[in-house]
Protein backbone atom coordinates (compact mmCIF):
# COMPACT_ATOMS: atom_id res chain seq x y z
CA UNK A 1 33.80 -29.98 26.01
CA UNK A 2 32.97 -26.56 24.04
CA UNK A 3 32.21 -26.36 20.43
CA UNK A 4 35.83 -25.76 19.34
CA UNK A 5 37.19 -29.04 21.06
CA UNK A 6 34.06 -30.76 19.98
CA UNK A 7 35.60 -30.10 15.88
CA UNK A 8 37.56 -33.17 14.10
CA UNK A 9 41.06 -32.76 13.25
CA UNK A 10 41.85 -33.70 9.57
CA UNK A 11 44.81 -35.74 9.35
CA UNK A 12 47.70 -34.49 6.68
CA UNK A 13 50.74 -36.44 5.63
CA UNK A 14 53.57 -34.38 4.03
CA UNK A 15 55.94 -35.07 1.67
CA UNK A 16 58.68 -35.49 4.02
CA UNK A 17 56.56 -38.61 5.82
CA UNK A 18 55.45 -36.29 9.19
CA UNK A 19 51.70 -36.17 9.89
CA UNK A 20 49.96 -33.65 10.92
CA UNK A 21 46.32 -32.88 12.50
CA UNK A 22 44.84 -29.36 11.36
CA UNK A 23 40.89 -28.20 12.27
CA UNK A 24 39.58 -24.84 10.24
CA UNK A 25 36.93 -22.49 10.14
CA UNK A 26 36.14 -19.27 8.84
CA UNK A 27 37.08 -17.13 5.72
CA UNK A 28 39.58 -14.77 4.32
CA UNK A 29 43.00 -14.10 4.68
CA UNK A 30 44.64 -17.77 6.14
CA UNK A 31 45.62 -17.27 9.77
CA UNK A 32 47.46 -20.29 11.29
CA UNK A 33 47.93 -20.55 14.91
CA UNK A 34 51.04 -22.40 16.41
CA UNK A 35 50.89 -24.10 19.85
CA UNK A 36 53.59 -23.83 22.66
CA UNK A 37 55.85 -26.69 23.46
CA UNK A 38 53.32 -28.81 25.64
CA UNK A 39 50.38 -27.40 23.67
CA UNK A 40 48.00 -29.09 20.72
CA UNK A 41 45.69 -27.53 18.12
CA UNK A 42 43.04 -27.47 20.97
CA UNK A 43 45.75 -25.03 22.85
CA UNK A 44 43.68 -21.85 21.35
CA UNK A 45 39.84 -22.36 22.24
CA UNK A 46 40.28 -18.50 23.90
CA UNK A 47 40.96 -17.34 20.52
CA UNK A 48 38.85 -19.17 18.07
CA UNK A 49 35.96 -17.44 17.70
CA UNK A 50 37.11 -14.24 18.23
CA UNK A 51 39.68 -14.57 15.20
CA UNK A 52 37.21 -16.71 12.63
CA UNK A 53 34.83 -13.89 11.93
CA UNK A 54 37.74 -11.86 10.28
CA UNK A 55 40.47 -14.70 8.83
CA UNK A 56 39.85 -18.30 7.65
CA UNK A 57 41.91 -20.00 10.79
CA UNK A 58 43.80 -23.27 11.09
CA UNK A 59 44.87 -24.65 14.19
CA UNK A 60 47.05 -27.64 14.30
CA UNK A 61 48.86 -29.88 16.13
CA UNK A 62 52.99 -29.64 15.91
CA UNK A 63 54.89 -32.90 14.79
CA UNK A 64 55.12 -34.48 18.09
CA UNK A 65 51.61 -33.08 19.82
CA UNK A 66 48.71 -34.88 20.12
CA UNK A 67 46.97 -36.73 18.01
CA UNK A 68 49.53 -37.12 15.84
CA UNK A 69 51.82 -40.33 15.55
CA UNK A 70 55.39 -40.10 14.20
CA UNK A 71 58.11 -41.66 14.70
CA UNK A 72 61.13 -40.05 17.05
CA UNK A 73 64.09 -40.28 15.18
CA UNK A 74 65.90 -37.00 14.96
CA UNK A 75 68.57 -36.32 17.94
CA UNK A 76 68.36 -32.30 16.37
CA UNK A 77 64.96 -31.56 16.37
CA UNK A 78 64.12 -28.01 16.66
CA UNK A 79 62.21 -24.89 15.62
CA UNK A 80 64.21 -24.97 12.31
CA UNK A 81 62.38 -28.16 11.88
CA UNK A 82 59.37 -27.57 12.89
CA UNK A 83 59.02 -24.10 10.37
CA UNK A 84 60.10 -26.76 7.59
CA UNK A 85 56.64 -28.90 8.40
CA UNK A 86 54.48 -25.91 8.70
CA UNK A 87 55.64 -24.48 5.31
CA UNK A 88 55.22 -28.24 3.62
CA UNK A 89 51.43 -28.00 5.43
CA UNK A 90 51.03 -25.08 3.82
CA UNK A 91 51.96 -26.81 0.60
CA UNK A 92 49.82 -29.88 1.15
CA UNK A 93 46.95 -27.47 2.26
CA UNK A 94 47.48 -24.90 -0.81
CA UNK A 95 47.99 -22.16 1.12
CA UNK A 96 50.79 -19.72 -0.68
CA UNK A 97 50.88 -17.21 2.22
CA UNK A 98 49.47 -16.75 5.64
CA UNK A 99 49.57 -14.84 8.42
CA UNK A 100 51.08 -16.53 11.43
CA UNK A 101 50.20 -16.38 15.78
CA UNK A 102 52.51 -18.53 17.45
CA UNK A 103 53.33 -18.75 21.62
CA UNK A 104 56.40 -19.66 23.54
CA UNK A 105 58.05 -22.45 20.74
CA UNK A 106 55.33 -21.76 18.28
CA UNK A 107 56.27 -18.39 18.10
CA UNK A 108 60.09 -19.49 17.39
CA UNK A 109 58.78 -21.67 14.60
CA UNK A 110 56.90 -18.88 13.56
CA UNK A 111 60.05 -16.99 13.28
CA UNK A 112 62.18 -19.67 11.99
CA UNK A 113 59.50 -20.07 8.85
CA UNK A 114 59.54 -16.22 8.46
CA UNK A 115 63.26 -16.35 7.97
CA UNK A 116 63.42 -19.34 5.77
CA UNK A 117 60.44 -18.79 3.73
CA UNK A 118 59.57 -14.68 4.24
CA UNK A 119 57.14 -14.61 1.06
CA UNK A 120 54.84 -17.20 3.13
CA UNK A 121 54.33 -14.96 5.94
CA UNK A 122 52.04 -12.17 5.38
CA UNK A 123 52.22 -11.43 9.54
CA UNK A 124 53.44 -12.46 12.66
CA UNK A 125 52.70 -12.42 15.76
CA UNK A 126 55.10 -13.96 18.02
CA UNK A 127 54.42 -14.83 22.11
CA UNK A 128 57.42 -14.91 23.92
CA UNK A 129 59.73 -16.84 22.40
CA UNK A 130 62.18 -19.09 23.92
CA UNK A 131 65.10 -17.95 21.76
CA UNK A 132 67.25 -19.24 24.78
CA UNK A 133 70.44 -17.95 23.28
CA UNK A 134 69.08 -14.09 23.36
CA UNK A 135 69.97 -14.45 26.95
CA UNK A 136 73.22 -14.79 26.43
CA UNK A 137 73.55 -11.22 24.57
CA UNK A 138 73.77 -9.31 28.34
CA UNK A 139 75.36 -10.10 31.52
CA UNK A 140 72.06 -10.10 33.52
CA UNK A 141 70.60 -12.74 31.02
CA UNK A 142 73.80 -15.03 31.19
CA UNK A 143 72.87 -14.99 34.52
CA UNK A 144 69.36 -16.05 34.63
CA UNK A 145 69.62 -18.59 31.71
CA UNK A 146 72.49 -20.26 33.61
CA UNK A 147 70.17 -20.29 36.72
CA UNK A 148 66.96 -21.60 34.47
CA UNK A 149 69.60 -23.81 32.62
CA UNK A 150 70.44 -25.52 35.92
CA UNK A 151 67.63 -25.74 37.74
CA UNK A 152 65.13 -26.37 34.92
CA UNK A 153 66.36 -28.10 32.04
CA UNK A 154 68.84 -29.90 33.16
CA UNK A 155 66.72 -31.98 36.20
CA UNK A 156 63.99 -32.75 32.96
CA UNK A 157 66.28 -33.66 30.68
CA UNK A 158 68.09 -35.89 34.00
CA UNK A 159 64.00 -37.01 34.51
CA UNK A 160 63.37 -37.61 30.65
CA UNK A 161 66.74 -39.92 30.96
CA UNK A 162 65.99 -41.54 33.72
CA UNK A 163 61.88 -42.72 32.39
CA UNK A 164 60.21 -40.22 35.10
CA UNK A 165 58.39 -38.30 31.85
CA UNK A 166 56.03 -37.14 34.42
CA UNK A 167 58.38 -35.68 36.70
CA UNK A 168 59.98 -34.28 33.46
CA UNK A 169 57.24 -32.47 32.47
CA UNK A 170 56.51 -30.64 35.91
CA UNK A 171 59.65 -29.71 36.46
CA UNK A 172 59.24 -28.18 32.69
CA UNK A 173 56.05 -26.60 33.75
CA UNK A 174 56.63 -25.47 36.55
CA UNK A 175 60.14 -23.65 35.28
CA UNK A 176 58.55 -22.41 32.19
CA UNK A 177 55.34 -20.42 33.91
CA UNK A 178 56.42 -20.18 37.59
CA UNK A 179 55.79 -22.02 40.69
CA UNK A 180 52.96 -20.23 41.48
CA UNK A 181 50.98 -21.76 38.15
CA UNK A 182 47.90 -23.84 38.30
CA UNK A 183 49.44 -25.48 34.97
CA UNK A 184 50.89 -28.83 37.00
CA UNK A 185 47.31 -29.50 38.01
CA UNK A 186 43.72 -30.65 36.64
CA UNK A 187 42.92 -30.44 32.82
CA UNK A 188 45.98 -28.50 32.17
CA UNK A 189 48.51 -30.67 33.12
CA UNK A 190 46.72 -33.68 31.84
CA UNK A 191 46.71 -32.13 28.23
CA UNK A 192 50.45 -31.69 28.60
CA UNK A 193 51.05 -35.23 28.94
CA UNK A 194 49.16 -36.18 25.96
CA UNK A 195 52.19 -33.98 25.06
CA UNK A 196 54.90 -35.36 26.59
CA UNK A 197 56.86 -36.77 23.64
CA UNK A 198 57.06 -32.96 21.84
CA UNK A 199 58.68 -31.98 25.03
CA UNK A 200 61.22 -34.93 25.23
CA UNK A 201 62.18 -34.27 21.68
CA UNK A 202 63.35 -31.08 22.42
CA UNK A 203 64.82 -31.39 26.10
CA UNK A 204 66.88 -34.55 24.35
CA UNK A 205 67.80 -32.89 21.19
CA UNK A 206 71.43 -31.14 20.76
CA UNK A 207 70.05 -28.26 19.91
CA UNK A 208 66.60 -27.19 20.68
CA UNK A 209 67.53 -23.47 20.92
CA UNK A 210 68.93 -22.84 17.46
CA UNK A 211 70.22 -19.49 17.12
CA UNK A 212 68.13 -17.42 14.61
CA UNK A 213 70.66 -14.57 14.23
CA UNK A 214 70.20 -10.47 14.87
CA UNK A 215 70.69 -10.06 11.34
CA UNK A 216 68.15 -12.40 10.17
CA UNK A 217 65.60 -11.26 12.50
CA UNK A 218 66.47 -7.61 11.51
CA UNK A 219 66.49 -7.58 8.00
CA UNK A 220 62.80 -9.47 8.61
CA UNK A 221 59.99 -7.25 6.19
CA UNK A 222 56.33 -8.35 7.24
CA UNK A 223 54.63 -6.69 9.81
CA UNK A 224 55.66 -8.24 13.51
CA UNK A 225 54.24 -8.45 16.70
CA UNK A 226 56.07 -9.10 20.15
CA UNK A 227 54.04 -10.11 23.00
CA UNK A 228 55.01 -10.62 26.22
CA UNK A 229 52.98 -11.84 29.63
CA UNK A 230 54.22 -8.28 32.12
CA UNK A 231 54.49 -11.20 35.09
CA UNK A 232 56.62 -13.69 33.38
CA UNK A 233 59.53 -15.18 34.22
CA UNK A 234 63.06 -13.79 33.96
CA UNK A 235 64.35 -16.10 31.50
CA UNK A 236 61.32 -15.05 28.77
CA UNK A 237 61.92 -11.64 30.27
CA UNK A 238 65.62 -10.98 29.54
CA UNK A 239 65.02 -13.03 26.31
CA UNK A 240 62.19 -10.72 24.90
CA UNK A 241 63.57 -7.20 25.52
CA UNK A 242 66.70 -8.94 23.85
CA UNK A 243 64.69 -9.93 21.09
CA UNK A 244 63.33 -6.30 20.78
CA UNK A 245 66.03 -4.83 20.80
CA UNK A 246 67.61 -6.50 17.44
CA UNK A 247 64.15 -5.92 15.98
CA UNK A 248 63.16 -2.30 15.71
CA UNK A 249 61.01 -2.64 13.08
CA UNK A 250 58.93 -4.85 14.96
CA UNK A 251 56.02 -3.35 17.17
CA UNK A 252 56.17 -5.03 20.57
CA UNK A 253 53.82 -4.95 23.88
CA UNK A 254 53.83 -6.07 26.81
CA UNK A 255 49.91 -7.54 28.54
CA UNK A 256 49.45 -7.00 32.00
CA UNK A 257 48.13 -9.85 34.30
CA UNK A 258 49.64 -12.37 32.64
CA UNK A 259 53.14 -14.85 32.69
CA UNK A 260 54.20 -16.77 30.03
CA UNK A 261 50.41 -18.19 29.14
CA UNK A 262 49.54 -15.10 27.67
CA UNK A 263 46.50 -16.82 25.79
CA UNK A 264 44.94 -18.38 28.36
CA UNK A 265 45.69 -16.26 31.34
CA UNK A 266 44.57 -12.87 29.52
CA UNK A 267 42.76 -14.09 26.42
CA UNK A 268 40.42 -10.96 26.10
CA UNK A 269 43.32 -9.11 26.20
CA UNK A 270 45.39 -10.80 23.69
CA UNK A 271 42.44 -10.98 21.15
CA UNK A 272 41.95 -7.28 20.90
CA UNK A 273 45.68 -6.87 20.91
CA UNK A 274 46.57 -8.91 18.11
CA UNK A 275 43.33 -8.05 16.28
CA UNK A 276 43.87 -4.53 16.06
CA UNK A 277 47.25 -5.08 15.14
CA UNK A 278 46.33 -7.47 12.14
CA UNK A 279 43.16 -5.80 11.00
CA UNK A 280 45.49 -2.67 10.39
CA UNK A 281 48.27 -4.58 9.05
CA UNK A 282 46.16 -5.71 6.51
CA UNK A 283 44.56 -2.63 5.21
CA UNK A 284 47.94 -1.04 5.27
């Protein structure tokens, strides 16, 4: 275990009931990182102490990740959601604005909060997200989300109903970063089923891709980052240069070497990356 894992998570309870688990160090302007689908506060070791000398950082752990315990009610959970706990944290934790690094479904809460709540988010730095419906804005991405659709979600969401969470989350794994991942094996794919239940909420809800339109991602004023992994898969391909293109006031890169686990497959490249990028942003 390294020093970052070896921190306590504080335990917060918001005013809408949900609990969450935050860890922070460091000082400055709040930075809060948001994990991926499968993914816990400890889902950004790579980055911590690269990004603590220059920002006081807050990982934590999304409402159905690890270690926290809530209830599964909701048949609708989404990103929409999720951005309405992070913004309560930030009200229970007294933070009026931060600046926000999210990957693959953290990055679509980050989003989702930037939309609802703009004059909380000072930055953003968004990692692939799976905006699924982006897709469906070209021909060639009707194509490939109807492929991932089919051969991805809907054997989970078959495995989810069926009890096989295991199975579930492998076939989610394995769709989400490629065959060729080492992410269904060892430590990895341990950690993601602590996770399991954030996973079913989504692959059961009605809705877990909630469109956040052109429009609203346009008309967006804070200074964005879009990351992508240059080896990911086509779904998160097609989806990001979508994405892009209804954002042109966002800057946007692509990191080579890496698939959808842009954190932990390149992390030395994703630290400079987004460090340059937010150390100008915020003398601008």
């Amino acid at each position: 275990m390294n020093d970052f894992e070896s921190l306590t998570p504080r335990a917060w309870i918001l005013t809408n009931g949900v609990q969450l688990h935050t860890v922070r160090e460091g000082h400055g302007t709040p930075l809060i990182f948001i994990h991926g689908a499968m993914g816990d506060w400890r889902s950004w070791g790579a980055q911590w102490h690269a990004f603590t000398p220059h920002f006081d950082c807050i990982s934590y752990s999304r409402r159905y990740s690890f270690p926290n315990h809530n209830p599964m009610p909701s048949p609708d959970h989404s990103a929409l959601h999720e951005a309405q706990d992070l913004q309560l944290l930030m009200d229970t934790m007294g933070i009026e604005q931060a600046v926000l690094v999210g990957s693959s479904y953290g990055a679509f809460t980050a989003l989702a909060l930037a939309d609802q709540a703009p004059h909380r988010v000072q930055a953003l730095v968004a990692v692939e997200p799976p905006m699924m419906k982006y897709a469906h804005y070209t021909e060639t991405g009707r194509v490939v989300a109807s492929a991932f659709r089919h051969e991805v979600i809907e054997p989970a969401i078959k495995a989810f109903q069926a009890g096989d969470d295991e199975r579930a989350a492998q076939i989610m794994t394995g769709g989400i970063n490629g065959g060729s991942s080492t992410a269904n094996h060892g430590e990895t794919m341990a950690r993601r089923l602590q996770n399991l239940r954030a996973m079913k909420m989504l692959a059961l809800s009605t809705d877990e891709f909630p469109l956040i339109s052109p429009h609203q991602l346009s008309k967006l004023t804070m200074q964005v980052l879009l990351l992508a992994g240059r080896l990911t898969q086509p779904v998160h391909r097609v989806i990001f240069e979508n994405i892009c293109a209804v954002m042109p006031q966002a800057s946007h890169a692509w990191i080579d070497g890496a698939g959808h686990s842009v954190t932990r497959e390149k992390p030395d490249a994703f630290n400079r990356l987004v460090l340059d990028f937010l150390l100008k942003s915020h003398q601008a």
